[in-house]
C-alpha atoms as a PDB file:
ATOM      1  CA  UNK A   1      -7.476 -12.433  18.700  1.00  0.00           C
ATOM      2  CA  UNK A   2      -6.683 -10.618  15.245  1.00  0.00           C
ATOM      3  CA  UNK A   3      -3.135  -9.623  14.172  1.00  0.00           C
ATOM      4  CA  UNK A   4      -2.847  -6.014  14.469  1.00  0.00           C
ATOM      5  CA  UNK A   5      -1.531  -5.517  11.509  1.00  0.00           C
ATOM      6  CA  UNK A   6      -4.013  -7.566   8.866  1.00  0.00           C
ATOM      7  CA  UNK A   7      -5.920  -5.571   7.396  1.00  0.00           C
ATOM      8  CA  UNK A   8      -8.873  -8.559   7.624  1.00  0.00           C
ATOM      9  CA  UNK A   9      -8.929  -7.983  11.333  1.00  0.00           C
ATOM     10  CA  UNK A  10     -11.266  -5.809  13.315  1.00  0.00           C
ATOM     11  CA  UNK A  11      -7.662  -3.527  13.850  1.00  0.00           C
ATOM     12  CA  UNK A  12      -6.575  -1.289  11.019  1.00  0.00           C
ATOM     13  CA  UNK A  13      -3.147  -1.529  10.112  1.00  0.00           C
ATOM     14  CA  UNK A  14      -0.684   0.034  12.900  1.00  0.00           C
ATOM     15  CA  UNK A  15       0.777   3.610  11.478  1.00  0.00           C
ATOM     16  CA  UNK A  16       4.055   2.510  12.980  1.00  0.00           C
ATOM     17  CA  UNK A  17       4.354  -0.082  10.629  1.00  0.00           C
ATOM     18  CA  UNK A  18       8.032   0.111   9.170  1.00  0.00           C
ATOM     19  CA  UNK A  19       8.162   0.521   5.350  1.00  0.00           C
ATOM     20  CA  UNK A  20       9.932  -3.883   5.326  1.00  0.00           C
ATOM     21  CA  UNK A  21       6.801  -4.566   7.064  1.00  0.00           C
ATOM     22  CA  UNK A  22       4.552  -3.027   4.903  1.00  0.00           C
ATOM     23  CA  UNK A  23       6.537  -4.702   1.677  1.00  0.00           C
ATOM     24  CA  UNK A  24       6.410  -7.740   4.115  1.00  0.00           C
ATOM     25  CA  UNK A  25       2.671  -7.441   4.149  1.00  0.00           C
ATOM     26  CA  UNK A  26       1.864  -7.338   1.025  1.00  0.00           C
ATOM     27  CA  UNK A  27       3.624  -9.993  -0.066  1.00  0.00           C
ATOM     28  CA  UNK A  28       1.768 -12.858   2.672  1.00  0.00           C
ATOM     29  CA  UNK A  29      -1.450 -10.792   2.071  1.00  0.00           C
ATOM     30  CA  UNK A  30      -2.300  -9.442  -1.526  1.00  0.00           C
ATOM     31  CA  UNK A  31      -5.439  -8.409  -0.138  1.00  0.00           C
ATOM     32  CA  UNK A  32      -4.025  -5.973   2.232  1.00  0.00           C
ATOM     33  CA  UNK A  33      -2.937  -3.825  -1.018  1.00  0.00           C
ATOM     34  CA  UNK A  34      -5.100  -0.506  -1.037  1.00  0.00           C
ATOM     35  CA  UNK A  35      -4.306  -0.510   3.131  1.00  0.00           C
ATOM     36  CA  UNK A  36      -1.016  -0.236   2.515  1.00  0.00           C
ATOM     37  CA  UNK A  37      -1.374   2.221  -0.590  1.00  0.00           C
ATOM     38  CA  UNK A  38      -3.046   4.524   2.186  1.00  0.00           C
ATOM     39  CA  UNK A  39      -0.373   4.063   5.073  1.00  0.00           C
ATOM     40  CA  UNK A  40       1.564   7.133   5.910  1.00  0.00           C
ATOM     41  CA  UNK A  41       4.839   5.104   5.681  1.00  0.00           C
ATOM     42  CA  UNK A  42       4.406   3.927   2.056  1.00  0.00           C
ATOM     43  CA  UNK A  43       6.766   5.406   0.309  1.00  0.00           C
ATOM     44  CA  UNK A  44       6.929   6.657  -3.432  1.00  0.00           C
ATOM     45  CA  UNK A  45       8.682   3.662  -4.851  1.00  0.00           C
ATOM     46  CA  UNK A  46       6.372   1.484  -3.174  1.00  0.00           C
ATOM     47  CA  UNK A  47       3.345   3.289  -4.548  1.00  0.00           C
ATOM     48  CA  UNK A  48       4.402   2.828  -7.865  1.00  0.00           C
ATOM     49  CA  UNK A  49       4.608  -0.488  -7.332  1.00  0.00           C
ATOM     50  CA  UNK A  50       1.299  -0.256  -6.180  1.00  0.00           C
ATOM     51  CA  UNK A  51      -0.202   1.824  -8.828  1.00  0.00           C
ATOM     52  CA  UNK A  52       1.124  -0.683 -11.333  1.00  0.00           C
ATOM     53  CA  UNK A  53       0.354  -4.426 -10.063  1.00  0.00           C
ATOM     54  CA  UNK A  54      -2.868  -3.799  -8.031  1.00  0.00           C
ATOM     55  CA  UNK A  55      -6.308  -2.906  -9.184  1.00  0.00           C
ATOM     56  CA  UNK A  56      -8.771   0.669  -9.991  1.00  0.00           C
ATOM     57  CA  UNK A  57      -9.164   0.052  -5.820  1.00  0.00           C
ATOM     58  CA  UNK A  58      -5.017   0.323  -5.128  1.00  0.00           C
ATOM     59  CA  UNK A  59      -4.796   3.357  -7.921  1.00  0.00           C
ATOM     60  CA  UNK A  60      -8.194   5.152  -6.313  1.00  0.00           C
ATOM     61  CA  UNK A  61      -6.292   5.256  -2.998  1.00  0.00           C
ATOM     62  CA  UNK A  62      -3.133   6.274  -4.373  1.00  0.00           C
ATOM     63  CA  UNK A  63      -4.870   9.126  -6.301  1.00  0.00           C
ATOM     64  CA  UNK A  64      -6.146   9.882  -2.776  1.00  0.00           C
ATOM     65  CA  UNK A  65      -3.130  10.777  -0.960  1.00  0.00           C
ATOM     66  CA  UNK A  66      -1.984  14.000  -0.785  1.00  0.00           C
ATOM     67  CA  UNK A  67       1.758  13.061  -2.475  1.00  0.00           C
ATOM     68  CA  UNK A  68       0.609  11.072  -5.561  1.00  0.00           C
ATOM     69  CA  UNK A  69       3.731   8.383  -6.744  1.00  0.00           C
ATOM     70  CA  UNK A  70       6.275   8.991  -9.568  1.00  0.00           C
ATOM     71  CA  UNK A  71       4.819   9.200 -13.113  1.00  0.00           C
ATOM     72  CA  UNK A  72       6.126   5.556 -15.032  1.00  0.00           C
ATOM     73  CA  UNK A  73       6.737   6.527 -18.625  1.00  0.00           C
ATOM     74  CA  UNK A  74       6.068   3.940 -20.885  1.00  0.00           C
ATOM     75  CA  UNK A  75       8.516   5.247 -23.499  1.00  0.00           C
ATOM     76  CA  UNK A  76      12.118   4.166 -24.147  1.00  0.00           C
END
């Protein structure tokens, strides 16, 4: 039986997932990162996140969504 909420599984991740689980996810499963970058519940602080440690996959999927995350500037 799969876990419901691995995105490995044959079940996509749940849309109830909370936004600790989703942190909680990616942090036991690195893979799981452009599933979580398109879950309704990931929220714009966590997208950055995203956007910044994963790869062209994580930032295509963020560009995706309709509410794209804060802009990081780079200057201080």
């Amino acid at each position: 039986m799969s876990d419901p909420t691995y995105p490995g599984g044959s079940t996509p991740l749940r849309t109830d997932m909370t936004t600790v689980e989703l942190v909680s996810l990616i942090r036991t499963h690195r893979e799981s990162l452009v599933e979580v970058a398109r879950h309704p519940n990931a929220y714009p602080e966590l997208l950055t996140w995203l956007q910044v440690n994963g790869d062209h996959e994580v930032r295509e999927a963020i560009a995706a969504r309709s509410v794209p995350p804060y802009k990081i500037s780079t200057s201080i």
